[in-house]
N, C-alpha and C. Protein backbone atom coordinates (compact mmCIF):
# COMPACT_ATOMS: atom_id res chain seq x y z
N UNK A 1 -29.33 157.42 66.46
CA UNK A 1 -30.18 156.50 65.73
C UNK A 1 -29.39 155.97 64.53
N UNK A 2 -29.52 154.52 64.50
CA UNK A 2 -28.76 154.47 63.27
C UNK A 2 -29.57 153.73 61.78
N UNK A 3 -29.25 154.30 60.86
CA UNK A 3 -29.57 154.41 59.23
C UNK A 3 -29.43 153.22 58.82
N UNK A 4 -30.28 152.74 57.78
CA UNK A 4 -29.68 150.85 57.36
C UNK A 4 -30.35 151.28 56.09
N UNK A 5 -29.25 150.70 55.36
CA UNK A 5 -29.48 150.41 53.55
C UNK A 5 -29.81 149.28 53.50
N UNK A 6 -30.88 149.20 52.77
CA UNK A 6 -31.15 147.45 52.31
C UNK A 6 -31.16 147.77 50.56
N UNK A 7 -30.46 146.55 50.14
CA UNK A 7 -30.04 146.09 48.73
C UNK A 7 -29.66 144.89 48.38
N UNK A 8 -29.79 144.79 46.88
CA UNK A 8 -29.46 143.49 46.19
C UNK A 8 -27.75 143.44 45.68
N UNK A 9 -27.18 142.30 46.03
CA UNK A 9 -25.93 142.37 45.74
C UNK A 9 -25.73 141.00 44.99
N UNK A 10 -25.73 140.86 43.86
CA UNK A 10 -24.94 139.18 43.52
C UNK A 10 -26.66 138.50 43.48
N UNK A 11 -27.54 138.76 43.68
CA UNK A 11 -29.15 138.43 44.07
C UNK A 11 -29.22 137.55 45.65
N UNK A 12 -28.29 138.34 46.42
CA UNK A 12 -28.82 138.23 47.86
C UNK A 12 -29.01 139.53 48.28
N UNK A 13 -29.58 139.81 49.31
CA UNK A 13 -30.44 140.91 50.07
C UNK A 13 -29.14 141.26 51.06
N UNK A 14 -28.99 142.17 51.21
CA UNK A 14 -27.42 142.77 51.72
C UNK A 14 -28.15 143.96 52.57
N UNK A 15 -28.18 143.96 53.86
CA UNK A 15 -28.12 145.48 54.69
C UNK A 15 -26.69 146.13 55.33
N UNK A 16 -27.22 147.48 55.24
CA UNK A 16 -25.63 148.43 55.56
C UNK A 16 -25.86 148.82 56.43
N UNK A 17 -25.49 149.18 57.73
CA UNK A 17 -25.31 150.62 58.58
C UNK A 17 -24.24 151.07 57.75
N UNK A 18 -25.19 152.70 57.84
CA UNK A 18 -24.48 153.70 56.82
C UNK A 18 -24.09 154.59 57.77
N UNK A 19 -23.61 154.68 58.61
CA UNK A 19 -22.52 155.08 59.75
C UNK A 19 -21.31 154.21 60.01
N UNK A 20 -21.47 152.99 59.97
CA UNK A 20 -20.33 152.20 60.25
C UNK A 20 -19.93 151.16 59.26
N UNK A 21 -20.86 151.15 58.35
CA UNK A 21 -20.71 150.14 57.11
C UNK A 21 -20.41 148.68 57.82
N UNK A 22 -21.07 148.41 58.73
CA UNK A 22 -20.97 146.74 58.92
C UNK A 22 -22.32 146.32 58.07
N UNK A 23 -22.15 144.94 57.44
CA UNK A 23 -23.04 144.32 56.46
C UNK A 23 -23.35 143.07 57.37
N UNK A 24 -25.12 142.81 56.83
CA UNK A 24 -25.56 141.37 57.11
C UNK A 24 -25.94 141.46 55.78
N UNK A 25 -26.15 139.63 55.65
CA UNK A 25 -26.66 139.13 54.27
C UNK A 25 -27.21 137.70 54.82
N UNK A 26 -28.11 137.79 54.26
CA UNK A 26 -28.80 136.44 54.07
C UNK A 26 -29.34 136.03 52.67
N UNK A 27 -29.20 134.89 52.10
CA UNK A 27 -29.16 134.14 50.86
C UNK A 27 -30.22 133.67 50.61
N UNK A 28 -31.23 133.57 49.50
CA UNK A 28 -32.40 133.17 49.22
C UNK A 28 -32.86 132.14 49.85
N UNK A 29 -31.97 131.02 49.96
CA UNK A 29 -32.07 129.68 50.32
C UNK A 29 -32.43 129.79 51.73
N UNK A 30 -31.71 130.53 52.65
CA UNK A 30 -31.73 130.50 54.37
C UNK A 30 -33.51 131.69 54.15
N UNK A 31 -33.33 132.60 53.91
CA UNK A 31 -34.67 133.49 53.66
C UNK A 31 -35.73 132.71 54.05
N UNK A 32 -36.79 133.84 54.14
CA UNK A 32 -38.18 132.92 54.00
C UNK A 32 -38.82 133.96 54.70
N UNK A 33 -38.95 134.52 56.14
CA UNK A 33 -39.61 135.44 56.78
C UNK A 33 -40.72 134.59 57.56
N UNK A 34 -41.40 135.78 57.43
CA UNK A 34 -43.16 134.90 57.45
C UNK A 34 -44.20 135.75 56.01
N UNK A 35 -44.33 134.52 55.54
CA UNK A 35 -44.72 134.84 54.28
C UNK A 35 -46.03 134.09 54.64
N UNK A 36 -47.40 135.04 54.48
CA UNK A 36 -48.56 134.17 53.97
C UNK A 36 -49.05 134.48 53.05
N UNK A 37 -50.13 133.75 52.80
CA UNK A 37 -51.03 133.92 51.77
C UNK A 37 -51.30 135.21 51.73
N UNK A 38 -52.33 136.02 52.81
CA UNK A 38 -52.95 136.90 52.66
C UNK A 38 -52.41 138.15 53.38
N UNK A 39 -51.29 138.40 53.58
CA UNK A 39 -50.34 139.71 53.95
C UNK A 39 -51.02 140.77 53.21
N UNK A 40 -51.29 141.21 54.66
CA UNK A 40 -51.93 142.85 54.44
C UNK A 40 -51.50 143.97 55.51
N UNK A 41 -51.29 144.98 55.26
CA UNK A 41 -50.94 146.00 55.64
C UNK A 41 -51.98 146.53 56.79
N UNK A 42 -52.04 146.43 58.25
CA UNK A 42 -52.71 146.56 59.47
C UNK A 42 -52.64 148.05 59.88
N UNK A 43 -51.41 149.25 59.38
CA UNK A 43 -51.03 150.12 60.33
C UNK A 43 -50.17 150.77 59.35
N UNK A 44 -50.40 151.96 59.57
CA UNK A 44 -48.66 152.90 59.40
C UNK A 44 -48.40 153.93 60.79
N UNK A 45 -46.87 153.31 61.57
CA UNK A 45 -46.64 154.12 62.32
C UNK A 45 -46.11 155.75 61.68
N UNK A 46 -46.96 156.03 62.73
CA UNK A 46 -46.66 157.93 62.51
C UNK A 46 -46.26 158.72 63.81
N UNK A 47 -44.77 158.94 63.67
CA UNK A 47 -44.48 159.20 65.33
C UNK A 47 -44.65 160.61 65.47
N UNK A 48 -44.80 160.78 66.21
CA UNK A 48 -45.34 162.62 66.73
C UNK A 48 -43.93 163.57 67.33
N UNK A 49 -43.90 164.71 66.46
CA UNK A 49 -42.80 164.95 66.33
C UNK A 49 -42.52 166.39 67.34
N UNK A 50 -43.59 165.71 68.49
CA UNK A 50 -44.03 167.00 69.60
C UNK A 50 -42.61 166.60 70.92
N UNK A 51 -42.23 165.66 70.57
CA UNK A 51 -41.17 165.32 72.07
C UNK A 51 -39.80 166.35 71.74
């Protein structure tokens, strides 16, 4: 399974794999997501740690 750092670098959003240290970045400008108005929280996965 692999680990990902997310952080601010320079004020862009920078992720790590922290096993292999390859980086993505994306820049405020390209950003965006899906952003609405009313973003609300539906769920928290909880995986079962019976397997």
């Amino acid at each position: 399974m692999d680990t990902l750092m997310l952080f601010f670098e320079n004020n862009i959003e920078q992720v790590e794999c922290v096993n292999c240290h390859y980086r993505m970045s994306e820049p405020k400008a390209q950003g965006g997501g899906s952003q609405r108005q009313f973003d609300q929280v539906i769920g928290v996965f909880k995986p079962d740690n019976d397997a």
